[in-house]
C-alpha atoms as a PDB file:
ATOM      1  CA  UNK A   1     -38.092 -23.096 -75.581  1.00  0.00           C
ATOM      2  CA  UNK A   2     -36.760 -20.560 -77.766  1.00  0.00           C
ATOM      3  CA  UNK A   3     -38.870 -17.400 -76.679  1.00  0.00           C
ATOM      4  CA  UNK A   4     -39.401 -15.359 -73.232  1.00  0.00           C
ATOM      5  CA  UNK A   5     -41.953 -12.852 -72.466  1.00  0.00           C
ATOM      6  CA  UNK A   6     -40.397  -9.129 -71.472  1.00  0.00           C
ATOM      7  CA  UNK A   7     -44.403  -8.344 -70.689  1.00  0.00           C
ATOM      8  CA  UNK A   8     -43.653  -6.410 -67.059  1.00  0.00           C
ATOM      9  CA  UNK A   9     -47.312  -6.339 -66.340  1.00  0.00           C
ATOM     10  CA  UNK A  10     -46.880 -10.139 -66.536  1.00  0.00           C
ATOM     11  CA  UNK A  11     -44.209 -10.835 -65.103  1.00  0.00           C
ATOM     12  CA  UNK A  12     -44.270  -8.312 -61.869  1.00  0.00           C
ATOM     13  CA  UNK A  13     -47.775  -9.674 -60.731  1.00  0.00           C
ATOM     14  CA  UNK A  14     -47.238 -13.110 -62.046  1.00  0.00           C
ATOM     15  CA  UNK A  15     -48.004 -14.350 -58.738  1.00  0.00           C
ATOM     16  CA  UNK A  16     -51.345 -12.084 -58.586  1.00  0.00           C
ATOM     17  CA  UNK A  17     -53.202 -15.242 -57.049  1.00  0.00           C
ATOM     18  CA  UNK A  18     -51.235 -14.018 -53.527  1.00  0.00           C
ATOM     19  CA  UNK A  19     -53.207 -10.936 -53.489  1.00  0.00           C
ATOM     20  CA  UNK A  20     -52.022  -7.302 -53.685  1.00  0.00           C
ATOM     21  CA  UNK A  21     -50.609  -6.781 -50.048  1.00  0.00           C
ATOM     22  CA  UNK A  22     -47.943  -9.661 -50.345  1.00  0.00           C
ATOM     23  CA  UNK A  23     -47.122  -8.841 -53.864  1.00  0.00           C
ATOM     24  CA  UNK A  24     -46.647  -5.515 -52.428  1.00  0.00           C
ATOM     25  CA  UNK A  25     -44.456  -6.643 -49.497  1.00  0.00           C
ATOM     26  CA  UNK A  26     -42.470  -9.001 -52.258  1.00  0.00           C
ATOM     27  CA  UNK A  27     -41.476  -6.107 -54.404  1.00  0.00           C
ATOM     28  CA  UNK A  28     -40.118  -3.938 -51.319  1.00  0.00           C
ATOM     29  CA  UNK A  29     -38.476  -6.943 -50.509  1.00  0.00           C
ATOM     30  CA  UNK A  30     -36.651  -7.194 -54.471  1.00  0.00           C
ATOM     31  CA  UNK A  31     -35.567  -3.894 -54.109  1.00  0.00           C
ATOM     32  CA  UNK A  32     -32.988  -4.814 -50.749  1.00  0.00           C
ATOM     33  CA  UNK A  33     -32.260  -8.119 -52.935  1.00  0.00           C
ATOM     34  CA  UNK A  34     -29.275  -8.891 -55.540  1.00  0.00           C
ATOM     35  CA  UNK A  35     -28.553 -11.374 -58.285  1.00  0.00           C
ATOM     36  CA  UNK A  36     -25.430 -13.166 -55.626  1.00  0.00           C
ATOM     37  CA  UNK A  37     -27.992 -13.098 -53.417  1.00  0.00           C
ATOM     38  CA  UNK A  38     -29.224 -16.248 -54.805  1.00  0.00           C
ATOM     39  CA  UNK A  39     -26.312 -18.954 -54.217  1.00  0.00           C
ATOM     40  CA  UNK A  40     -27.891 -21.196 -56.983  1.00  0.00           C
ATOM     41  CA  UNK A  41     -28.142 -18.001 -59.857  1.00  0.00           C
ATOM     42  CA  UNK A  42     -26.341 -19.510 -62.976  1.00  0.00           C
ATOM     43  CA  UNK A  43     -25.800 -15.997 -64.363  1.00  0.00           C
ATOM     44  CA  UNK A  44     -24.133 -14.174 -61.153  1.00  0.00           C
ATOM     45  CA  UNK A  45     -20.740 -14.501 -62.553  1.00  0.00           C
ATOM     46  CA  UNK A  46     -21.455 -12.601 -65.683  1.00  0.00           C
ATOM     47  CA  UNK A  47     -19.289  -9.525 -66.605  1.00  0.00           C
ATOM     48  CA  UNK A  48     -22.369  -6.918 -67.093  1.00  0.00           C
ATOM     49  CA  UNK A  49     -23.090  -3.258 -66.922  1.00  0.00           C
ATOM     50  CA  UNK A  50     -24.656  -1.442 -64.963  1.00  0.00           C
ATOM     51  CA  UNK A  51     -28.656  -2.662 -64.699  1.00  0.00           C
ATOM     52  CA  UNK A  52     -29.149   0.279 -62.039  1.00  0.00           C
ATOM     53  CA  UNK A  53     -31.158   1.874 -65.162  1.00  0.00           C
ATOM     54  CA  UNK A  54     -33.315  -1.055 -65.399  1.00  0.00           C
ATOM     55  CA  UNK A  55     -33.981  -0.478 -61.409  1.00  0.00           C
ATOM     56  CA  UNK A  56     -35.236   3.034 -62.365  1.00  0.00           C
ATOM     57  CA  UNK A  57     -37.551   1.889 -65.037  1.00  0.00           C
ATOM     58  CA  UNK A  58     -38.952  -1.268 -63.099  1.00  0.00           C
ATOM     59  CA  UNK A  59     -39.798   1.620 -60.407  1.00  0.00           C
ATOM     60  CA  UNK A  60     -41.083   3.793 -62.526  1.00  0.00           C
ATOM     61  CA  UNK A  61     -43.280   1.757 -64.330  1.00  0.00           C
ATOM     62  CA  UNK A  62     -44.500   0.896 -68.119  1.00  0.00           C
ATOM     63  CA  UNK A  63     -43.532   4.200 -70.526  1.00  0.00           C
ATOM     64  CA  UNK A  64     -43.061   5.072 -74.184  1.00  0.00           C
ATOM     65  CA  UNK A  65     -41.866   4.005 -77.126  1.00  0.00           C
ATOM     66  CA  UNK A  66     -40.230   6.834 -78.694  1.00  0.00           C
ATOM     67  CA  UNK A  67     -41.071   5.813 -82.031  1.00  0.00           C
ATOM     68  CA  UNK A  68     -44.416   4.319 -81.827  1.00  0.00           C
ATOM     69  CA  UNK A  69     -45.586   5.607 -78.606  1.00  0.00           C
ATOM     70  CA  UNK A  70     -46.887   2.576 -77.377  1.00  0.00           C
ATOM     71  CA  UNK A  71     -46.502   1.454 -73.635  1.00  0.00           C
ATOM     72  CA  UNK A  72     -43.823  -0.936 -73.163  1.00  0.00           C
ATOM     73  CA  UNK A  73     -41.561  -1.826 -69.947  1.00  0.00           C
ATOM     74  CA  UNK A  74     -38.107  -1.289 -70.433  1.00  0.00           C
ATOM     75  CA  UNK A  75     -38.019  -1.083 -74.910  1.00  0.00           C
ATOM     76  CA  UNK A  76     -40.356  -1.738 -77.518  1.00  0.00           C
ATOM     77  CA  UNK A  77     -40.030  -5.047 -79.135  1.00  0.00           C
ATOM     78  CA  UNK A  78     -41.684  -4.262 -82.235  1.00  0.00           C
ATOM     79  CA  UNK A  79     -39.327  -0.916 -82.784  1.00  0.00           C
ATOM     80  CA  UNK A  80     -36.186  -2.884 -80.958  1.00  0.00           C
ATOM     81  CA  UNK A  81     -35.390   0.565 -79.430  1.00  0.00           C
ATOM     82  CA  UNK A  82     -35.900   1.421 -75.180  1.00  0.00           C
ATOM     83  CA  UNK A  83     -38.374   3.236 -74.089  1.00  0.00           C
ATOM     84  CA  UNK A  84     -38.269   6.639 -72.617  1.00  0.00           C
ATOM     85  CA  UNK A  85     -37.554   5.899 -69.186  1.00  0.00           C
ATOM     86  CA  UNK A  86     -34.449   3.831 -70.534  1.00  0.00           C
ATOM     87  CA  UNK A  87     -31.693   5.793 -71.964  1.00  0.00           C
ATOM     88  CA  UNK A  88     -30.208   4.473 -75.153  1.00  0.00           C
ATOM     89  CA  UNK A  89     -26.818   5.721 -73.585  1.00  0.00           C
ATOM     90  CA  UNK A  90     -26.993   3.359 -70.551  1.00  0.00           C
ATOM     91  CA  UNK A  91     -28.042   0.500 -72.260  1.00  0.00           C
ATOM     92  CA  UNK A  92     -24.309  -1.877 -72.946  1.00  0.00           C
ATOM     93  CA  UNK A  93     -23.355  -2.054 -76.982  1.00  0.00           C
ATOM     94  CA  UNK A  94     -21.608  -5.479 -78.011  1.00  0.00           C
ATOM     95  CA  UNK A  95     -19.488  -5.746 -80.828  1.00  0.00           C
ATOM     96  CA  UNK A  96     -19.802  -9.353 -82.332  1.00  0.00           C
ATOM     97  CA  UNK A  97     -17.239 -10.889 -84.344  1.00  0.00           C
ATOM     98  CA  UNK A  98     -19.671 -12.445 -87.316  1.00  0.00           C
ATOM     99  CA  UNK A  99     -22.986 -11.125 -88.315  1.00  0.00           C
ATOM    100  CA  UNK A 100     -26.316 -12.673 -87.210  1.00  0.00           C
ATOM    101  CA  UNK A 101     -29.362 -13.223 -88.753  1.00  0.00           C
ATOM    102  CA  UNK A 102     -32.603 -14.561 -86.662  1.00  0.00           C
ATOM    103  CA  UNK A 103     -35.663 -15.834 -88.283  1.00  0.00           C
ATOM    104  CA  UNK A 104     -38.862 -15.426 -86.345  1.00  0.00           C
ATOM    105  CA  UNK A 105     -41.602 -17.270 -86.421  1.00  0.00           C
ATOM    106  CA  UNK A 106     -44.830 -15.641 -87.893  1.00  0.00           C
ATOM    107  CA  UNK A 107     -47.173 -17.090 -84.931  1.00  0.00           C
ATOM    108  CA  UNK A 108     -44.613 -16.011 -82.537  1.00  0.00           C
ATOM    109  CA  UNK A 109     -46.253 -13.012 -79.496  1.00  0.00           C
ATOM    110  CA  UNK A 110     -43.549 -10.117 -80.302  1.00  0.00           C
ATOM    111  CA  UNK A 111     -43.503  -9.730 -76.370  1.00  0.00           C
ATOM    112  CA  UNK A 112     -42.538 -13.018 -75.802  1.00  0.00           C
ATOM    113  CA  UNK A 113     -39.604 -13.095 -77.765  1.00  0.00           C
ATOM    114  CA  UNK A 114     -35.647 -12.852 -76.596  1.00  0.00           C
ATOM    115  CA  UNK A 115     -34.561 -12.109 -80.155  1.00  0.00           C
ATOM    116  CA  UNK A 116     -34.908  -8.363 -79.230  1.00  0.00           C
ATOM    117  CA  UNK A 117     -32.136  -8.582 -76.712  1.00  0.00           C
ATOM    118  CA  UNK A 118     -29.701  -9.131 -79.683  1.00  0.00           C
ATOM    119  CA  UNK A 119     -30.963  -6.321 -81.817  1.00  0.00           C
ATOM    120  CA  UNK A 120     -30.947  -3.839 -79.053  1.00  0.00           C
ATOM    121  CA  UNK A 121     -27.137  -4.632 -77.499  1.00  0.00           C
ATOM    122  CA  UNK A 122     -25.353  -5.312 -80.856  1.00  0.00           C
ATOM    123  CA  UNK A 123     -27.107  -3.624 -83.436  1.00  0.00           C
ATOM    124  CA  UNK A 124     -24.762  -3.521 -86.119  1.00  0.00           C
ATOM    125  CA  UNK A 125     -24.376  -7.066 -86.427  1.00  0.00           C
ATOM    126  CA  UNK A 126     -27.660  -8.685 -85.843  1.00  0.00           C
ATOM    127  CA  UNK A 127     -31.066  -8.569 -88.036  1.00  0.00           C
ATOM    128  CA  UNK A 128     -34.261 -10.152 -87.351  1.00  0.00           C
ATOM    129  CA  UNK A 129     -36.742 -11.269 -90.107  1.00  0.00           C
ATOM    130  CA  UNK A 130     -40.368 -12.660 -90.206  1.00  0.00           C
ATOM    131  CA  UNK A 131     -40.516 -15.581 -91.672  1.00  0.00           C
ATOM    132  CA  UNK A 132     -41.298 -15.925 -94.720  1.00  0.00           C
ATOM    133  CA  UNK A 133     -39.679 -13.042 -95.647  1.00  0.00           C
ATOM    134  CA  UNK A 134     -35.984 -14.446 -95.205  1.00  0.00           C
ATOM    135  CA  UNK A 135     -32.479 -14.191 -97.224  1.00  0.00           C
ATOM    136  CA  UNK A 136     -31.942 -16.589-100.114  1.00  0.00           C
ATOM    137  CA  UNK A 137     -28.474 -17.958 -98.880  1.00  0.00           C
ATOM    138  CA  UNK A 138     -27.958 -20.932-101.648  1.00  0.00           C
ATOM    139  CA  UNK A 139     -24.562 -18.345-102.765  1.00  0.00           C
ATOM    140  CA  UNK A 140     -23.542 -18.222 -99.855  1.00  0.00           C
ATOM    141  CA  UNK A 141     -23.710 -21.295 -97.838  1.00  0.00           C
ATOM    142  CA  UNK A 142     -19.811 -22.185 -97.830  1.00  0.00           C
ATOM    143  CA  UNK A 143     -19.561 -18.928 -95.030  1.00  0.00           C
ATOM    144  CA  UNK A 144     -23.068 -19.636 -93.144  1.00  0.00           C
ATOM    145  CA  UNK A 145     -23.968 -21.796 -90.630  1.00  0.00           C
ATOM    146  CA  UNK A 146     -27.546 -22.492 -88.605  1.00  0.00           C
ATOM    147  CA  UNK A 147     -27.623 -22.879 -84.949  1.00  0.00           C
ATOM    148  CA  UNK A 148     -29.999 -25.913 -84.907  1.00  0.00           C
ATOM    149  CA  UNK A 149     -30.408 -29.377 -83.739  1.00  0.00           C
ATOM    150  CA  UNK A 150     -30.369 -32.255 -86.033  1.00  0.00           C
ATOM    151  CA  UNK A 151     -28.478 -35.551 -86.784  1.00  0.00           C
ATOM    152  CA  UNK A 152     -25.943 -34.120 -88.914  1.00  0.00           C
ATOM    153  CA  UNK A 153     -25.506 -31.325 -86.941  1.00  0.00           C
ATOM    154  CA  UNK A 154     -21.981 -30.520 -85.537  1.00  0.00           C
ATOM    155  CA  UNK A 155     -20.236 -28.648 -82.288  1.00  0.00           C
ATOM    156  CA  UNK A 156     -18.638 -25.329 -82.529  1.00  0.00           C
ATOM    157  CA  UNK A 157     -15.281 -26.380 -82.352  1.00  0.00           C
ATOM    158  CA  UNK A 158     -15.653 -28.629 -85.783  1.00  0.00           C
ATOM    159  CA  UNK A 159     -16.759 -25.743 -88.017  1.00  0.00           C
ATOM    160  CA  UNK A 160     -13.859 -25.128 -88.985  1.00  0.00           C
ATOM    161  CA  UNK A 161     -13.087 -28.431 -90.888  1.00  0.00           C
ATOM    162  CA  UNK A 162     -16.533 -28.674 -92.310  1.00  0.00           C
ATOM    163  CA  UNK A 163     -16.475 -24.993 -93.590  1.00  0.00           C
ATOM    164  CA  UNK A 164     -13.233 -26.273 -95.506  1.00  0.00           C
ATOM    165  CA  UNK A 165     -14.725 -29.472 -96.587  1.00  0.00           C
ATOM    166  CA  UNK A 166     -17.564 -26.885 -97.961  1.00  0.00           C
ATOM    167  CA  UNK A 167     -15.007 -24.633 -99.309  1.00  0.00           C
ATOM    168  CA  UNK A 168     -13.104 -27.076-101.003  1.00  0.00           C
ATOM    169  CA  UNK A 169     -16.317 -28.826-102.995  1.00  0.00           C
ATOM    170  CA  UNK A 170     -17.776 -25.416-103.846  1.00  0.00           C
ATOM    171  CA  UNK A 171     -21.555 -24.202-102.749  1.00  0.00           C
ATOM    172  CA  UNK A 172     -23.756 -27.589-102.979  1.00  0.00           C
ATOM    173  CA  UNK A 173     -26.071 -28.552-104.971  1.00  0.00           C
ATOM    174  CA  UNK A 174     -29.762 -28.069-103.361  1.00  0.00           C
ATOM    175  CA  UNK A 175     -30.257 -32.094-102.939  1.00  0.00           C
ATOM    176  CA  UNK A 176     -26.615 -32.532-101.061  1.00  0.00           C
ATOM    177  CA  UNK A 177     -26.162 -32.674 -97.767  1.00  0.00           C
ATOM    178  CA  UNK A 178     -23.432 -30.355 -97.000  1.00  0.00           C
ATOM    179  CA  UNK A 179     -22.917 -31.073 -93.301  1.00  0.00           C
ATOM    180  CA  UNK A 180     -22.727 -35.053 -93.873  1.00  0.00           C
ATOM    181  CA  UNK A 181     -19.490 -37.061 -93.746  1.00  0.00           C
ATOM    182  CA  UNK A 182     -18.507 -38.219 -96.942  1.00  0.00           C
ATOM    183  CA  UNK A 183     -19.047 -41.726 -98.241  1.00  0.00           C
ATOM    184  CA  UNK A 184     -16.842 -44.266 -97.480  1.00  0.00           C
ATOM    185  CA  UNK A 185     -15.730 -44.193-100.736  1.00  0.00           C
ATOM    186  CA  UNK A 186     -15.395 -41.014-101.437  1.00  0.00           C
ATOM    187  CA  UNK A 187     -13.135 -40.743 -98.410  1.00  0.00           C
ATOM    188  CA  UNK A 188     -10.588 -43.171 -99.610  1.00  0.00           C
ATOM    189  CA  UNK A 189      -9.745 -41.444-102.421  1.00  0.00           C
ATOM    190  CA  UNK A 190      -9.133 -38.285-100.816  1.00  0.00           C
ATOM    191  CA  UNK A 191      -7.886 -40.013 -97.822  1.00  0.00           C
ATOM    192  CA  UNK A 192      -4.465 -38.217 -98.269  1.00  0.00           C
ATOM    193  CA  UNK A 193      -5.165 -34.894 -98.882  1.00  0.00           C
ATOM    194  CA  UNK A 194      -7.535 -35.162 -96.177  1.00  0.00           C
ATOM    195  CA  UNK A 195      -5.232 -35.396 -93.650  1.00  0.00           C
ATOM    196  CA  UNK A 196      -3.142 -32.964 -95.267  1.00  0.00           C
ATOM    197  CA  UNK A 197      -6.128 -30.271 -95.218  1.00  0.00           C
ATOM    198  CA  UNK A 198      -7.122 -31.644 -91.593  1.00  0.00           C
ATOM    199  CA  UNK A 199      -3.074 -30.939 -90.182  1.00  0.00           C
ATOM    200  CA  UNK A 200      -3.364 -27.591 -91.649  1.00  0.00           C
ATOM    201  CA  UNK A 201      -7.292 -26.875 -90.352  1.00  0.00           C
ATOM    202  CA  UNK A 202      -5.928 -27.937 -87.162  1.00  0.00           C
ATOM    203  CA  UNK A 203      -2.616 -25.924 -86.900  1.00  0.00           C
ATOM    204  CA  UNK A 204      -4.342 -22.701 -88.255  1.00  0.00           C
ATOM    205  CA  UNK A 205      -7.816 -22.941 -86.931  1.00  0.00           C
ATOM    206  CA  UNK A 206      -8.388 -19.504 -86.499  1.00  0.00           C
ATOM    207  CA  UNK A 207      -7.330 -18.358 -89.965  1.00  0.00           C
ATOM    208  CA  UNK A 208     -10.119 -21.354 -91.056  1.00  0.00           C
ATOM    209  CA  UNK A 209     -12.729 -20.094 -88.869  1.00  0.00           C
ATOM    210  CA  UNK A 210     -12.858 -16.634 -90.145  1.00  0.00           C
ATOM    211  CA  UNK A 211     -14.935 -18.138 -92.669  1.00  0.00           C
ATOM    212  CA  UNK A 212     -17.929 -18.033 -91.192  1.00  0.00           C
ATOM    213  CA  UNK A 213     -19.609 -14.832 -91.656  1.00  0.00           C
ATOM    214  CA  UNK A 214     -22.967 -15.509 -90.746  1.00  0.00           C
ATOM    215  CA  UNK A 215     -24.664 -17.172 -88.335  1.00  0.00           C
ATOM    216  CA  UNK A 216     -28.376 -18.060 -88.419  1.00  0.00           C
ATOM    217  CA  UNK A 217     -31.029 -18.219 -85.134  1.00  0.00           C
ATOM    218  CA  UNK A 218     -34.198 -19.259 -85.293  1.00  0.00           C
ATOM    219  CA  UNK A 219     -36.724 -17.802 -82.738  1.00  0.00           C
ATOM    220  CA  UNK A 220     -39.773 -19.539 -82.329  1.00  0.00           C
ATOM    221  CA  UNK A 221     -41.370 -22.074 -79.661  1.00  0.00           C
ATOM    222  CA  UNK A 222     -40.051 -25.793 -80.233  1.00  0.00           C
ATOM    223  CA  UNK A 223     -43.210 -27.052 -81.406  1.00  0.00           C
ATOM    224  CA  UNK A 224     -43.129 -24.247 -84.357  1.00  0.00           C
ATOM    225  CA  UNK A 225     -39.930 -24.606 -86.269  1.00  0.00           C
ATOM    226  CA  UNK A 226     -40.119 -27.632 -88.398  1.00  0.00           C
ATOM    227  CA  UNK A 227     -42.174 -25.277 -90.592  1.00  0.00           C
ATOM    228  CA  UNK A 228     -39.109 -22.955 -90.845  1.00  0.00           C
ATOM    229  CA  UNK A 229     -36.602 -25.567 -90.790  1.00  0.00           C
ATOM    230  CA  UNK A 230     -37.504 -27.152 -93.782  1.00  0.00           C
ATOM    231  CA  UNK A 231     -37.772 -24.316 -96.007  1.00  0.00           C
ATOM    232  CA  UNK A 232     -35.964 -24.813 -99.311  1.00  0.00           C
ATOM    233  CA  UNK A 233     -33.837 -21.503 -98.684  1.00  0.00           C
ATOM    234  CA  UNK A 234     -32.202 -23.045 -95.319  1.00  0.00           C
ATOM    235  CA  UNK A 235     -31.677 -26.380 -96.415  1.00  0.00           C
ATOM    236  CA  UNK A 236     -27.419 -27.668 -97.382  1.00  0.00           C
ATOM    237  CA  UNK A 237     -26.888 -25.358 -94.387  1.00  0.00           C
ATOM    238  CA  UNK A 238     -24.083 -26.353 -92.348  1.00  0.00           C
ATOM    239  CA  UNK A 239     -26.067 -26.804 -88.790  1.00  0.00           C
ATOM    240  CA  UNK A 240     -24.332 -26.498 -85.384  1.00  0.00           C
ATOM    241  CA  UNK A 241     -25.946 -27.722 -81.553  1.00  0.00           C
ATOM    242  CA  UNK A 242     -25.070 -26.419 -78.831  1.00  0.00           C
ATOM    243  CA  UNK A 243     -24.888 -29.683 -76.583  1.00  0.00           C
ATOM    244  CA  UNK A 244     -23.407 -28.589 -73.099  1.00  0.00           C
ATOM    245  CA  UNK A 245     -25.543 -25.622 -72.241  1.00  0.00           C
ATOM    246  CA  UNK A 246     -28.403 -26.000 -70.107  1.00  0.00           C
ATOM    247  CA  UNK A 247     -31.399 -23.304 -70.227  1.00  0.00           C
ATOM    248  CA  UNK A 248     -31.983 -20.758 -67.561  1.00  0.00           C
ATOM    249  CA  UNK A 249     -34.921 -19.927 -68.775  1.00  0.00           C
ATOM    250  CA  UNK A 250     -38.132 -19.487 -66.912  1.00  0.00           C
ATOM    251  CA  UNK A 251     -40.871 -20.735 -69.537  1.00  0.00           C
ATOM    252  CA  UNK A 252     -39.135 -23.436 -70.745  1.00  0.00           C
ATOM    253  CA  UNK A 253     -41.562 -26.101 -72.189  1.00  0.00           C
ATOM    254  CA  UNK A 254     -42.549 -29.305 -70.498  1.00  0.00           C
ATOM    255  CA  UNK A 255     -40.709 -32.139 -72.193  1.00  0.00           C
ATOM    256  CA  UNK A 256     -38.011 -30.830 -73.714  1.00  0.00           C
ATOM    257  CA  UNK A 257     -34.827 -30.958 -72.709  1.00  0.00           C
ATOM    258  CA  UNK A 258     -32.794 -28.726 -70.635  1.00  0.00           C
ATOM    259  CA  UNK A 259     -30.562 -27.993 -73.490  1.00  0.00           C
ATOM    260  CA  UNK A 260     -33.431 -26.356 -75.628  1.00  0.00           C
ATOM    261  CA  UNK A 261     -31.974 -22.306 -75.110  1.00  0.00           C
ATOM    262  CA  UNK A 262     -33.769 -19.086 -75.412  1.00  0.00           C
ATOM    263  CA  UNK A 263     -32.815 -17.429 -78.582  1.00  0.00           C
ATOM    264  CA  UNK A 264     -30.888 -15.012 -76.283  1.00  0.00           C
ATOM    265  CA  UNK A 265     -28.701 -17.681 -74.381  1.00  0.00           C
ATOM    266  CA  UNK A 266     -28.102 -19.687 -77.873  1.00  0.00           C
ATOM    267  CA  UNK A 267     -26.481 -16.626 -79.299  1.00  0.00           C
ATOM    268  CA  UNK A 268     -24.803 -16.147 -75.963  1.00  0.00           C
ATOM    269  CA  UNK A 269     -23.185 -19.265 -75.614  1.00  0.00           C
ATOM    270  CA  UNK A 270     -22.380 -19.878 -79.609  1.00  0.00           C
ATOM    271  CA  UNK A 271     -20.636 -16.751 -79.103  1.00  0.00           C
ATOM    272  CA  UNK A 272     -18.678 -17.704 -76.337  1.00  0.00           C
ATOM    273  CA  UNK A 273     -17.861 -21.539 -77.818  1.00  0.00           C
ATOM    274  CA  UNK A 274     -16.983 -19.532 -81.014  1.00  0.00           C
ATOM    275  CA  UNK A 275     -14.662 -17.306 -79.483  1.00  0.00           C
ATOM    276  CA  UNK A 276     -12.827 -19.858 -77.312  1.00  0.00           C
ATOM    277  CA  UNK A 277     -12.802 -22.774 -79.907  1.00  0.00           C
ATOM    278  CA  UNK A 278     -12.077 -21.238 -83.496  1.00  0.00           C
ATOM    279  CA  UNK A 279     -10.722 -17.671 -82.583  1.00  0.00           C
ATOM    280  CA  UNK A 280      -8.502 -19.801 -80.117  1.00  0.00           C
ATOM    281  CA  UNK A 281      -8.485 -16.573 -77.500  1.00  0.00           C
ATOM    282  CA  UNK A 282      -9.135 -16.417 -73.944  1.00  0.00           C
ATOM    283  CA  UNK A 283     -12.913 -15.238 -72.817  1.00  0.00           C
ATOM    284  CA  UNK A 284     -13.077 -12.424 -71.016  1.00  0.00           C
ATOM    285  CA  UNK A 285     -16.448 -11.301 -70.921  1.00  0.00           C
ATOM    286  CA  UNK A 286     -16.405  -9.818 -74.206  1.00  0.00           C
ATOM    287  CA  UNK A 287     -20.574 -11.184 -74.613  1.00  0.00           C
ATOM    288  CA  UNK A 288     -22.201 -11.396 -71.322  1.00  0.00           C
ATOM    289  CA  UNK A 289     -23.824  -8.261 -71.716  1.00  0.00           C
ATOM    290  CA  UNK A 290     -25.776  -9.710 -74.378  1.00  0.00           C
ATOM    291  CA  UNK A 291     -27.667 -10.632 -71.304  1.00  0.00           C
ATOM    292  CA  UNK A 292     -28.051  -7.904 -70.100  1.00  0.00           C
ATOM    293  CA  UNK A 293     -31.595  -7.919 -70.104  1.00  0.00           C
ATOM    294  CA  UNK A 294     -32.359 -11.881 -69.542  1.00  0.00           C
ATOM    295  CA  UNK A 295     -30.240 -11.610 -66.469  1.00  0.00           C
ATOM    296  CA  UNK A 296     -32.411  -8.767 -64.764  1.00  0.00           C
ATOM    297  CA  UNK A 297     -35.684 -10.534 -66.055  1.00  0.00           C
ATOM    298  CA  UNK A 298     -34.429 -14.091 -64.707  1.00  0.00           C
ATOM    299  CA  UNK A 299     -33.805 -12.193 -61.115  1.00  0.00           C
ATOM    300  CA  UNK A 300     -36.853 -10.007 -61.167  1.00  0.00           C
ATOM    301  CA  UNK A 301     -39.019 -13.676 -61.453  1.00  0.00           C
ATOM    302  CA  UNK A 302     -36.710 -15.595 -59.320  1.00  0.00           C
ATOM    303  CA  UNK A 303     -37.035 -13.452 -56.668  1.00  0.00           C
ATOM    304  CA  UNK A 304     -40.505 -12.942 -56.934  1.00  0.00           C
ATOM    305  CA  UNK A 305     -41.307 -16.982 -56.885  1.00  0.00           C
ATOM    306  CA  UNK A 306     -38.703 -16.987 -53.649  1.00  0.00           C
ATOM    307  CA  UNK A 307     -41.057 -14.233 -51.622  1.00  0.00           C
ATOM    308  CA  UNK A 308     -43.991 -16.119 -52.761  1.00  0.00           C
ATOM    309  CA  UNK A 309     -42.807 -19.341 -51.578  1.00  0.00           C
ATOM    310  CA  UNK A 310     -42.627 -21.250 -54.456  1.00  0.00           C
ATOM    311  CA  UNK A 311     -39.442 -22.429 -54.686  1.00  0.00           C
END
């Protein structure tokens, strides 16, 4: 599942079956409730701000956009701004180390989608387009990489060597393969300078990783994406899986496995593999306010299943 649904009318009274008075009781009993509270809650450690202005809003109900007026609960995801009740000022700004570009699906419900999250805590650095109407990258493909599963897909801490290998052969042709080993072949003849190029990848990683500048997302449900995946303008990509994490999300779809993310927590957690494995410097935090938002959401619901009794 690579979407979630930010729809407070939903997601407050998902449990509407109960009947007013108990959802009642239930959200008096949220309010004396925190994220440690929960002993099992994957995303207690995280280093965030304050969410006591998401508190206020959830309170106060649905308000605002500022720039289209419409009613929305906590921003608008069609403006990627907060609404009124939210102060830009207390929402967290993260400062990303390579730019990000996420490619939504057409089909996708605007509401339903964690790509928002991005835009709204690191603005600078991340932009979100409809598909079709996406980057041509061809030029550029020796300093981008797409966060996708695939069998010739590699882990963060290889991107390094394969952005060299890219480097080194020049932007490929549209019918190469970029991402796949070279032929046997092929590999014997450069079998020295290989090595050579692999001791030095390996003794200045960080210096190598720098040249990734761009990262590519794509948002959409599972089922959705091979349309966008095998569009002309993304193919020779160099394609990265994230193959440790495990979702947190509460929609995720039956039959998948638990390492499909959100948009939000693939960003997250390329981010922090990024940071550890080609910047080579200790985490500290620096990201985990990118969920900022999916961390409140994933308490408001858990919570709200716990008072209900279904879990």
């Amino acid at each position: 599942q690579l979407t979630m649904s930010l729809n407070s009318s939903t997601l407050l009274n998902e449990e509407k079956s109960q009947g007013p008075k108990r959802n009642s009781e239930c959200l008096e009993s949220l309010e004396l409730q925190t994220p440690s509270s929960f002993q099992d809650n994957p995303l207690q450690r995280l280093q965030l701000a304050s969410q006591e202005v998401l508190e206020k809003a959830k309170k106060s109900g649905r308000s605002k956009c500022p720039r289209c007026s419409s009613s929305r609960m906590f921003y608008c995801y069609t403006c990627f701004v907060p609404v009124e009740t939210v102060p830009t000022k207390e929402i967290p700004t993260v400062k990303l180390p390579l730019k990000i570009d996420i490619i939504k699906h057409p089909n996708e419900t605007d509401g339903k989608s964690t790509a928002v999250h991005a835009k709204l805590l690191a603005p600078d650095d991340v932009t979100i387009y409809k598909y079709p109407c996406i980057p041509e990258y061809e030029e550029k493909r020796h300093e981008i990489a797409l966060v996708f599963p695939g069998p010739n897909s590699v882990s963060v801490k290889d991107i390094a060597f394969h952005l060299q290998k890219y480097s080194k052969k020049g932007v490929c042709d549209k019918d190469d393969d970029c991402s796949r080993e070279p032929s046997l072949k092929q590999a014997k003849i450069e079998c020295k300078e290989e090595e050579k190029n692999l001791n030095e990848c390996i003794s200045d990683n960080r210096s190598e990783g720098t040249r990734l500048k761009k990262i590519i997302f794509i948002d959409s449900t599972w089922n959705q994406t091979n349309k966008i995946i095998t569009d002309d303008r993304l193919q020779g990509l160099l394609q990265i899986e994230l193959k440790t994490r495990k979702t947190c999300f509460w929609r995720h779809q039956k039959g998948k496995p638990d390492t499909y993310l959100s948009t939000i927590e693939a960003i997250y957690y390329f981010l922090v593999d990024y940071h550890q494995e080609i910047l080579k410097e200790n985490y500290k935090g620096q990201y985990d306010n990118l969920l900022f938002f999916f961390s409140f959401m994933y308490t408001l619901i858990k919570n709200a299943k716990c008072c209900a009794g279904k879990e």
